[in-house]
Structure formats: C-alpha cells, structure tokens
C-alpha atoms as a PDB file:
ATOM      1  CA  UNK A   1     -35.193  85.960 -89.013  1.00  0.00           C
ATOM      2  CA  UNK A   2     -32.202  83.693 -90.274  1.00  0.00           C
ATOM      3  CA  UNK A   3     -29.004  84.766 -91.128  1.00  0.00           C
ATOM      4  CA  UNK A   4     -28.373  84.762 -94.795  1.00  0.00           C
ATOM      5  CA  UNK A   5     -26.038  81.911 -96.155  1.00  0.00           C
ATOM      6  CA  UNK A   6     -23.076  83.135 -97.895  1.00  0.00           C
ATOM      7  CA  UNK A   7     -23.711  82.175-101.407  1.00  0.00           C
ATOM      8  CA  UNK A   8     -22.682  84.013-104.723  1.00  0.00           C
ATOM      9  CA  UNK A   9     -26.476  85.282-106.207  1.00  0.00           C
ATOM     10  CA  UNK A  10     -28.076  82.889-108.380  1.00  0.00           C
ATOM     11  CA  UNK A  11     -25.958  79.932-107.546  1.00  0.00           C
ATOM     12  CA  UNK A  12     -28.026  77.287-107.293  1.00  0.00           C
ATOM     13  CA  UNK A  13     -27.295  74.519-104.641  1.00  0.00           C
ATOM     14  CA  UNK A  14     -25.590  71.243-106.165  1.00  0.00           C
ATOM     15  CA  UNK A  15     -26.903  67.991-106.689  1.00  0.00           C
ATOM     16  CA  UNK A  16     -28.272  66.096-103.959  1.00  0.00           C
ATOM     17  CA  UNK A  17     -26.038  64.500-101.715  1.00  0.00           C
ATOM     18  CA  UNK A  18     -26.120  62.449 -98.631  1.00  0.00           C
ATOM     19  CA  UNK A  19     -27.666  64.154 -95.638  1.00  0.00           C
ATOM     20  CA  UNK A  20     -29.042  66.887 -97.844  1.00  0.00           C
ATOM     21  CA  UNK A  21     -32.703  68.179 -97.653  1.00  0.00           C
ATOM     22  CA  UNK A  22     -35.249  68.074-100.024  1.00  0.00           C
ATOM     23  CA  UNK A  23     -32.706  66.923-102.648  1.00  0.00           C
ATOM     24  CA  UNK A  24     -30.491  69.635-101.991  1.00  0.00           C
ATOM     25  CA  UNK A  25     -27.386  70.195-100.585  1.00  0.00           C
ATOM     26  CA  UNK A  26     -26.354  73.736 -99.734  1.00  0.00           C
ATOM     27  CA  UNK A  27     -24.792  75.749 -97.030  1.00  0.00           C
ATOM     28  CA  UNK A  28     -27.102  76.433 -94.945  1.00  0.00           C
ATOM     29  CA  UNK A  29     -26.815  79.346 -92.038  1.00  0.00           C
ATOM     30  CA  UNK A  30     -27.729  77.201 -88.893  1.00  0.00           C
ATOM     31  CA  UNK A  31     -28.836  80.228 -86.142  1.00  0.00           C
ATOM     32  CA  UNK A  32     -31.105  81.935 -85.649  1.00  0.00           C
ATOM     33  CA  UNK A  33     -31.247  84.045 -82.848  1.00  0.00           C
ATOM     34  CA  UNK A  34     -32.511  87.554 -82.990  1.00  0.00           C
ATOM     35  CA  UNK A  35     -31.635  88.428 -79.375  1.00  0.00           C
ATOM     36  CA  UNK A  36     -34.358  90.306 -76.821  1.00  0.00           C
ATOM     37  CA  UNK A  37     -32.779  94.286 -76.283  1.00  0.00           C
ATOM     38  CA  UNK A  38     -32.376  93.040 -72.497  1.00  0.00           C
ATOM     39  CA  UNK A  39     -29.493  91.427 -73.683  1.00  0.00           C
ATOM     40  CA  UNK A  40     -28.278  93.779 -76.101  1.00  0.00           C
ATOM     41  CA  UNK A  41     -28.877  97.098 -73.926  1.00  0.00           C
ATOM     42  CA  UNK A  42     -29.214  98.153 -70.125  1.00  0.00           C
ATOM     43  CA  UNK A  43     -29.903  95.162 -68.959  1.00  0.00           C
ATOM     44  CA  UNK A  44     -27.394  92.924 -70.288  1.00  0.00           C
ATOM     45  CA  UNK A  45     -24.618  91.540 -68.068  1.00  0.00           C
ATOM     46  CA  UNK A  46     -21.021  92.205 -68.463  1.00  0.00           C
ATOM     47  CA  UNK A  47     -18.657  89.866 -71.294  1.00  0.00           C
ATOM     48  CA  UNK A  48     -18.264  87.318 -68.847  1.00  0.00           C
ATOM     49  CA  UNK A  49     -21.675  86.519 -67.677  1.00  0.00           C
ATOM     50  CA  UNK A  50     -23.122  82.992 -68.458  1.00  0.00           C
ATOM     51  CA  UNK A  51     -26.323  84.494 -69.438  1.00  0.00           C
ATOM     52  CA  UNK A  52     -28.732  82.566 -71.559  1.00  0.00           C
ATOM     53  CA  UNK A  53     -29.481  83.807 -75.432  1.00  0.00           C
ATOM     54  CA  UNK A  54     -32.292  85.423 -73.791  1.00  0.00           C
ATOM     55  CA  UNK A  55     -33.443  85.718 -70.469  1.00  0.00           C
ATOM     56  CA  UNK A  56     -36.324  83.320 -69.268  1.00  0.00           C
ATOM     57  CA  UNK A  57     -39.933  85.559 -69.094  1.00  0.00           C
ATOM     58  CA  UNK A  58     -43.059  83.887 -67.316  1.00  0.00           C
ATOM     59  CA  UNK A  59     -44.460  81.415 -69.256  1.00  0.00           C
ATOM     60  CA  UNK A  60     -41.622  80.629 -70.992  1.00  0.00           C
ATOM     61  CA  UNK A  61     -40.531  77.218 -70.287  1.00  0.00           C
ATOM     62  CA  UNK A  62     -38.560  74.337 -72.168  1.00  0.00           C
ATOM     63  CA  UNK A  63     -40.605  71.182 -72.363  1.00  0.00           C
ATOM     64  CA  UNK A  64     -40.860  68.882 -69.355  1.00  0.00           C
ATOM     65  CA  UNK A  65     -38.737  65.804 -69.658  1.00  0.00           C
ATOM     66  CA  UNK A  66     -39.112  62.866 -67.193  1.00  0.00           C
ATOM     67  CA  UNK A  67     -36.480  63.474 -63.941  1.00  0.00           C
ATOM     68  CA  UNK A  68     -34.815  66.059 -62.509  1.00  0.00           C
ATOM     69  CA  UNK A  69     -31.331  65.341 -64.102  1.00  0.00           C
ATOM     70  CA  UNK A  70     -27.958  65.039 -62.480  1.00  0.00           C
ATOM     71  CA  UNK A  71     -26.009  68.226 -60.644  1.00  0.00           C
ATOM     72  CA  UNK A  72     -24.725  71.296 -62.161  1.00  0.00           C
ATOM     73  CA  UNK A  73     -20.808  71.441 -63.181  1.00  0.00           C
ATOM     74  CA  UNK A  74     -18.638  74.239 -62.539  1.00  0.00           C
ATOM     75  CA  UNK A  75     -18.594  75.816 -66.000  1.00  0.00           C
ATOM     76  CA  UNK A  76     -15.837  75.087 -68.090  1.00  0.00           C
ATOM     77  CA  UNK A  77     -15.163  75.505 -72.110  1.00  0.00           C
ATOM     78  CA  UNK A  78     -16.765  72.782 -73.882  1.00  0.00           C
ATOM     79  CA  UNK A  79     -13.917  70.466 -76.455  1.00  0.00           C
ATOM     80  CA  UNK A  80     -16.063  67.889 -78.611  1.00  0.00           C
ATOM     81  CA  UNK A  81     -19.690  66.403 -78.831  1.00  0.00           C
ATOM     82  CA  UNK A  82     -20.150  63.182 -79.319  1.00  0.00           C
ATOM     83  CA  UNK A  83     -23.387  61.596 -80.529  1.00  0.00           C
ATOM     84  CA  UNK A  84     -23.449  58.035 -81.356  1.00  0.00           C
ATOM     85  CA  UNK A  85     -26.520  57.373 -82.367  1.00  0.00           C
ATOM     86  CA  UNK A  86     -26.232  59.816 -85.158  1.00  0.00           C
ATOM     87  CA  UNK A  87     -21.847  59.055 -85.871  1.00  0.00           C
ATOM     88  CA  UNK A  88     -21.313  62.518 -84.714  1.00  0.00           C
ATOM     89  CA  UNK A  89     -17.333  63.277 -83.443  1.00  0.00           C
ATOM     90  CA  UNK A  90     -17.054  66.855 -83.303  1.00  0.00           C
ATOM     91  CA  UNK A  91     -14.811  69.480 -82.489  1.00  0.00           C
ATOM     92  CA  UNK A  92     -15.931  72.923 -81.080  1.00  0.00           C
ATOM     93  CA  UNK A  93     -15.681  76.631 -82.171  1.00  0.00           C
ATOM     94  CA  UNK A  94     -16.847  79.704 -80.061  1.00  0.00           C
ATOM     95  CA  UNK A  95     -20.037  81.369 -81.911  1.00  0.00           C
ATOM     96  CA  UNK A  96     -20.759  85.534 -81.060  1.00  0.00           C
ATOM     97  CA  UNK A  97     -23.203  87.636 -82.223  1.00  0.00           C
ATOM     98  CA  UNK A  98     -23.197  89.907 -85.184  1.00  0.00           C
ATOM     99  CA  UNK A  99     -23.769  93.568 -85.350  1.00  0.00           C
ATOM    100  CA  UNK A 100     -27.638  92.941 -85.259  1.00  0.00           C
ATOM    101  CA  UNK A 101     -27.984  90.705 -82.641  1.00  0.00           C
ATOM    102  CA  UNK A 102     -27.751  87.709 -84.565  1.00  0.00           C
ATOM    103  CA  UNK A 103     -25.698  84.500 -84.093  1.00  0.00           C
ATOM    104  CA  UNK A 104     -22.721  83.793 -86.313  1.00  0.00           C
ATOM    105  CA  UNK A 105     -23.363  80.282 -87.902  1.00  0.00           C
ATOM    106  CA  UNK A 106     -19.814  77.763 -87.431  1.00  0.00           C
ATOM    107  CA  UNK A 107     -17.897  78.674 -90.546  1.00  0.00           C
ATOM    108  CA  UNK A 108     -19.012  76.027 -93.252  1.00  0.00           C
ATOM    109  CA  UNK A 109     -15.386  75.590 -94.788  1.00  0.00           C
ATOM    110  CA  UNK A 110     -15.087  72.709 -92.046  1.00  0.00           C
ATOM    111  CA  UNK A 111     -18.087  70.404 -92.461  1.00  0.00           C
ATOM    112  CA  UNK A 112     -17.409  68.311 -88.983  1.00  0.00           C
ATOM    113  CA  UNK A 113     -17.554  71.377 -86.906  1.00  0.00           C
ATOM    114  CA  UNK A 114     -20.086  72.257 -83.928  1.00  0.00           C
ATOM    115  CA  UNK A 115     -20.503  75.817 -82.659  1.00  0.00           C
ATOM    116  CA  UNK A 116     -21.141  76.859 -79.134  1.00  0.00           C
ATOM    117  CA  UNK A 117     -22.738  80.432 -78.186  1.00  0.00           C
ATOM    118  CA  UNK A 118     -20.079  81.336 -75.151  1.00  0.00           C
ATOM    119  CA  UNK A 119     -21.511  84.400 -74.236  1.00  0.00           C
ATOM    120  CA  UNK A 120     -23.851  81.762 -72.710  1.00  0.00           C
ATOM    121  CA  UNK A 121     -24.439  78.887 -70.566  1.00  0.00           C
ATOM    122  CA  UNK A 122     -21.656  75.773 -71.208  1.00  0.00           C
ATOM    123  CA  UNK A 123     -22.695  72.748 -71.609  1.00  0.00           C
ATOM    124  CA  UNK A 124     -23.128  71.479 -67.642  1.00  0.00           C
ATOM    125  CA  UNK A 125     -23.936  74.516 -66.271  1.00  0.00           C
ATOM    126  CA  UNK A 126     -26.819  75.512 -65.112  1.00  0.00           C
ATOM    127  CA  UNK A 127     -28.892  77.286 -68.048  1.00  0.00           C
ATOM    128  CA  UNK A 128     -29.224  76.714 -71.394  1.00  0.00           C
ATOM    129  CA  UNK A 129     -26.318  76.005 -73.567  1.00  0.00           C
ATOM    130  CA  UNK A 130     -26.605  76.644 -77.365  1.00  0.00           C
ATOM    131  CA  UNK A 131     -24.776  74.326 -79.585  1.00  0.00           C
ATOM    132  CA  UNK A 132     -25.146  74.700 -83.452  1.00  0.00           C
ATOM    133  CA  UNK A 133     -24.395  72.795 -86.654  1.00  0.00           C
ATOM    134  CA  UNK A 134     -24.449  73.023 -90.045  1.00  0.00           C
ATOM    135  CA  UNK A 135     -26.825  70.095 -91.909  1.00  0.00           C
ATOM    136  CA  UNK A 136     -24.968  69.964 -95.067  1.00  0.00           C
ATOM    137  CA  UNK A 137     -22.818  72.468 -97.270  1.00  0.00           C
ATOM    138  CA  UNK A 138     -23.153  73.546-101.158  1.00  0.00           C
ATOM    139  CA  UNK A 139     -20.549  70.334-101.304  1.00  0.00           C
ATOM    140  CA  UNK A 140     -21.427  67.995 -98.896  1.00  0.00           C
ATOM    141  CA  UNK A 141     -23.244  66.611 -96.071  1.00  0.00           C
ATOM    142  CA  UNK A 142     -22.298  68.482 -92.947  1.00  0.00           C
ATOM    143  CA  UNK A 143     -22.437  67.615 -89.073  1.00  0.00           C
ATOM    144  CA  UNK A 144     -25.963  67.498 -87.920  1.00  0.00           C
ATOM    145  CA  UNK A 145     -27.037  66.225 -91.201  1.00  0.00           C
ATOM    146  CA  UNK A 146     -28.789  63.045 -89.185  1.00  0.00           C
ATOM    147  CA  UNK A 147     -29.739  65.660 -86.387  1.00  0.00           C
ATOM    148  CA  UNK A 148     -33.617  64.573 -87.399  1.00  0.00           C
ATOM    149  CA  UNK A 149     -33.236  60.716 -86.290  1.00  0.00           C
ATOM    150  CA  UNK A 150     -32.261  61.704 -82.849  1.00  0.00           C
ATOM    151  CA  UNK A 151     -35.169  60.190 -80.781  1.00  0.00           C
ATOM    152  CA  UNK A 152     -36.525  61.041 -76.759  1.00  0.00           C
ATOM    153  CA  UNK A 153     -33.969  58.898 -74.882  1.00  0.00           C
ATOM    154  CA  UNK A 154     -31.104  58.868 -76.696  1.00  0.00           C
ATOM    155  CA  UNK A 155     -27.891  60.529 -75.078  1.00  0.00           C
ATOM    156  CA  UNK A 156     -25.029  62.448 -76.593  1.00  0.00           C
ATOM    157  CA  UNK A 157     -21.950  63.813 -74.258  1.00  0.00           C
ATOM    158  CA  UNK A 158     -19.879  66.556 -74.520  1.00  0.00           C
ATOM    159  CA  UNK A 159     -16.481  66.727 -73.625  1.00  0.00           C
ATOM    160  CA  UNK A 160     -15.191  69.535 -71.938  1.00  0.00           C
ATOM    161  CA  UNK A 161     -11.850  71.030 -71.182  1.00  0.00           C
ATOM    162  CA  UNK A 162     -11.579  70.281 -67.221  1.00  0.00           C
ATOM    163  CA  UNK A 163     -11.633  66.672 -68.416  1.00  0.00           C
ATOM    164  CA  UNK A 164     -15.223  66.153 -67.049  1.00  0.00           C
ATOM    165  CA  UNK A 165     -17.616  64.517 -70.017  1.00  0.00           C
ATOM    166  CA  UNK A 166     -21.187  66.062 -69.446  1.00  0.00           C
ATOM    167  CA  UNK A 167     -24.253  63.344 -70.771  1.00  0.00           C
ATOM    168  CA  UNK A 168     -27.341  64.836 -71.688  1.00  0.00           C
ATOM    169  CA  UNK A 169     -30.413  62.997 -72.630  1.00  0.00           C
ATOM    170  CA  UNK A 170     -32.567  63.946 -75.337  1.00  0.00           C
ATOM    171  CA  UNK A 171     -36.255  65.336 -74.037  1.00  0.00           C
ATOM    172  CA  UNK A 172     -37.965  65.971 -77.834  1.00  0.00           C
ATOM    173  CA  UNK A 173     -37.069  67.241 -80.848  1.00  0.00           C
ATOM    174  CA  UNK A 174     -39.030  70.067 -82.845  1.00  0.00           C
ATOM    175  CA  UNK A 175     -39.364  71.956 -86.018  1.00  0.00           C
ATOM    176  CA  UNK A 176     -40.086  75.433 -86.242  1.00  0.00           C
ATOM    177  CA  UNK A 177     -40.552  78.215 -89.408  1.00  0.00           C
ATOM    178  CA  UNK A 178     -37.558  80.298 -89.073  1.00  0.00           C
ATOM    179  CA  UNK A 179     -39.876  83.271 -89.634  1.00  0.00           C
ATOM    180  CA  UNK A 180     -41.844  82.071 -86.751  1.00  0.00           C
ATOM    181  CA  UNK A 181     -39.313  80.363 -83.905  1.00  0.00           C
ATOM    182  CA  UNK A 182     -39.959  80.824 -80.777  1.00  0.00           C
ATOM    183  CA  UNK A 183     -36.836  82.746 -79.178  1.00  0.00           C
ATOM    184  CA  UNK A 184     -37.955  83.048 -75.525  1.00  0.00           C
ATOM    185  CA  UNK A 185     -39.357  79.038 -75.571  1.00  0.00           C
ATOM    186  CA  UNK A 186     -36.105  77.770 -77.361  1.00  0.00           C
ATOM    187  CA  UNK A 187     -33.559  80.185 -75.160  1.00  0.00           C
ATOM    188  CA  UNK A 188     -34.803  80.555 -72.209  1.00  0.00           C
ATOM    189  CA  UNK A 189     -33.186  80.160 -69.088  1.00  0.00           C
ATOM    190  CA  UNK A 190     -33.341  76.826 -67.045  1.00  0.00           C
ATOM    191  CA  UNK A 191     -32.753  76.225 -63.602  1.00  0.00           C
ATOM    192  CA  UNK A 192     -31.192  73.376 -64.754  1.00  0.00           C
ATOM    193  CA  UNK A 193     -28.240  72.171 -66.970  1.00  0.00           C
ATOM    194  CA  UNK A 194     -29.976  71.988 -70.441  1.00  0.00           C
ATOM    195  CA  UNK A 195     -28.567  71.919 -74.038  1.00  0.00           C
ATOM    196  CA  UNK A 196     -30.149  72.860 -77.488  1.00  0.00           C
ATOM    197  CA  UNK A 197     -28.781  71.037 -80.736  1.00  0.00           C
ATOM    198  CA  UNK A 198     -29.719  73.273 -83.705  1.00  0.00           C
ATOM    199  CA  UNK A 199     -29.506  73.378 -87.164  1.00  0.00           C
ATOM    200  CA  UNK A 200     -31.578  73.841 -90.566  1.00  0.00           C
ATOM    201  CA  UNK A 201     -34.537  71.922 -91.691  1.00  0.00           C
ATOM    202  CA  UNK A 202     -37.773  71.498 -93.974  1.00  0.00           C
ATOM    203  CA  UNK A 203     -37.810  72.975 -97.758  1.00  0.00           C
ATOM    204  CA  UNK A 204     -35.051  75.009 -99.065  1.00  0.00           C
ATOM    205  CA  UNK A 205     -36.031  78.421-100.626  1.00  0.00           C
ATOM    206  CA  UNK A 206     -34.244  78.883-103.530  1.00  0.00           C
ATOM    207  CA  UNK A 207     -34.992  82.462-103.789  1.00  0.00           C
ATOM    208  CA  UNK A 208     -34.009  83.084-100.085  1.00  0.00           C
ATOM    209  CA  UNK A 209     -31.152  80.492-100.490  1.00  0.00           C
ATOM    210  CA  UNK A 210     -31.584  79.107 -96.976  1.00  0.00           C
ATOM    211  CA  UNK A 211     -33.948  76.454 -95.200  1.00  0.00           C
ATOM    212  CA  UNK A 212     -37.263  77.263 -94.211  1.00  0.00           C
ATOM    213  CA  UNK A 213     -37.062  76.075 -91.026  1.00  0.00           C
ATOM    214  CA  UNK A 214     -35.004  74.932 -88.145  1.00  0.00           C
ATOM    215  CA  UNK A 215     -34.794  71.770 -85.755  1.00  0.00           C
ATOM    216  CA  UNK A 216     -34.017  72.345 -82.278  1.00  0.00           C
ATOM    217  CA  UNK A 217     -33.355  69.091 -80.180  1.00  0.00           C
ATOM    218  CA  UNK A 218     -33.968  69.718 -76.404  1.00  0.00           C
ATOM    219  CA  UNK A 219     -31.847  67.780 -73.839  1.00  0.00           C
ATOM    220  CA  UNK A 220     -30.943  67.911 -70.072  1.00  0.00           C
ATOM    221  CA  UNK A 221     -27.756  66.346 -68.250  1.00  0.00           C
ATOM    222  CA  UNK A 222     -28.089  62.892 -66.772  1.00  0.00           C
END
C-alpha cells in the first residue's frame, strides 16, 4: 500500500520538469511501509528501541554485497546526507508512523529534505536504517530526483550529530510495484550497519495520483 499524496482531487500534476517521471512532476508520497503487527502489538519494543521497520523472519535477507563492511557506531541522530554522485546536500527530519502503521512521507513544502524513520536503526548502527525522499513535487524536482543513476559502488555519507560521518557503499538498486514491495526483504533486520534510500518511481497513476512504484537503493557502511 502507499500512502496517498496530498493533492486537491482532480488536480492534475504540472508540466514536466527536471527530475520528474514520466513527464510529470508531482508530489509524490515516498513510503511505504505497512508495518508487520509484531511491531505494532505485543511484541513490539518500547519508544526507544532501535528496532528495524520490521523484524528480520527466516529467509528474509538483504542482498549480498561484496565485504563485510566496517564496525558498528554507537547510535547517534543522523544531521545531513550527502551524495555526490547524484549533487545531493541534505538536511534531516524525523519520520513516525501514522495511525495505520504507515510511514509519514518528509513534508514536501521543503524539496531538499531527507527523512529518517527513528523509531529505527540510525544510520551506523547495526540494523537497517530507513532514509526517505521525495523525487519531485507538483512544482519541482525534489531530493532523490537522480536517486535512479546511483550505481553498485558508489558511496554517499551521512553526517551525524556526534560529529562522526558514517560512508556507506551502494550494494544494488531495485524497483518494486508499490502494491507488491517486499516489506520483510526491504526492512529487515541486518546484523550489520545497512541503509535503504527510498523514494517513488515508474509510471504515475493519474487516477491514484501517486507513482506506481518505488526504488529502494541498498547500501552497507564502509
């Protein structure tokens, strides 16, 4: 499921802009998670866990990337991400989760803005971290509108607020149907520091006004 973008009915998106897809340039609503009831109900740690989105099941693994990575970090609020293969300079905001279980896209008003889930892994510490971005706005181009040209290799940091700057190289970069992702494989939990870039991709619905799918880029820190 995706979370509806906030768009008046029957607005149709603007003229194509730079960074837009499919010739059109919309807000799009980045996340989405529809979280497992283990972290919604009994089983769900308290506020101040550093849980993963959702817990990691058997057979439910990111994909393999070549070496093991460097060590954990103490955890620690992430400040800006920086991507320079892509000219990304970004500041943060916390992301939570809605009344049904679904993550609150960064608010598209600011269209150089990245959103971290903090219920969750940060960015360094063991687990998965969730970081998520809009790709453009009804206006404009937004921050992960180049999120596609990221390549296996490349590295992107973020800066966090002990001072530390975390590097995480990219491992691959997929597409999936938003009313098909795969939660568990995307969120899982890693025994590892690992990342997830997100935001909208493929054909834009006009009837649903939102993207049919989503690109998730899968990294590890080096």
């Amino acid at each position: 499921m995706a979370v509806p973008p906030s768009l008046p009915a029957g607005d149709p998106p603007a003229s194509a802009g730079q960074g837009s897809r499919g010739g059109l340039t919309v807000l799009c609503a980045v996340a989405l998670l529809v979280l497992a009831v283990s972290l919604l109900g009994g089983n769900r740690g308290s506020d101040d866990s550093a849980g993963a989105p959702l817990p990691a099941r058997a057979g439910a693994s990111a994909p393999a990337s070549s070496g093991t990575g460097a060590a954990a970090l103490p955890r620690s609020r992430p400040v800006r991400l920086t991507v320079p293969g892509i000219a990304v300079d970004a500041p943060f905001t916390d992301l939570t989760l809605a009344a049904n279980g679904q993550l609150q896209p960064p608010p598209a008003a600011d269209t150089n803005l990245v959103g971290w889930y903090a219920k969750g892994a940060a960015p360094g510490e063991t687990g998965t971290a969730v970081i998520a971005g809009h790709v453009d706005t009804k206006t404009s181009a937004a921050v992960f509108a180049r999120l596609d040209q990221l390549q296996k290799g490349d590295v992107f940091q973020v800066l966090r607020a002990d001072g530390r700057k975390a590097s995480f190289t990219v491992d691959s970069l997929e597409t999936f149907a938003k009313d098909a992702f795969p939660s568990r494989r995307v969120y899982a939990d890693a025994d590892r520091p690992e990342v997830r870039l997100i935001t909208c991709a493929g054909d834009y619905d006009r009837q649903a006004k939102d993207y049919k799918d989503n690109l998730v880029v899968f990294a590890h820190l080096t």
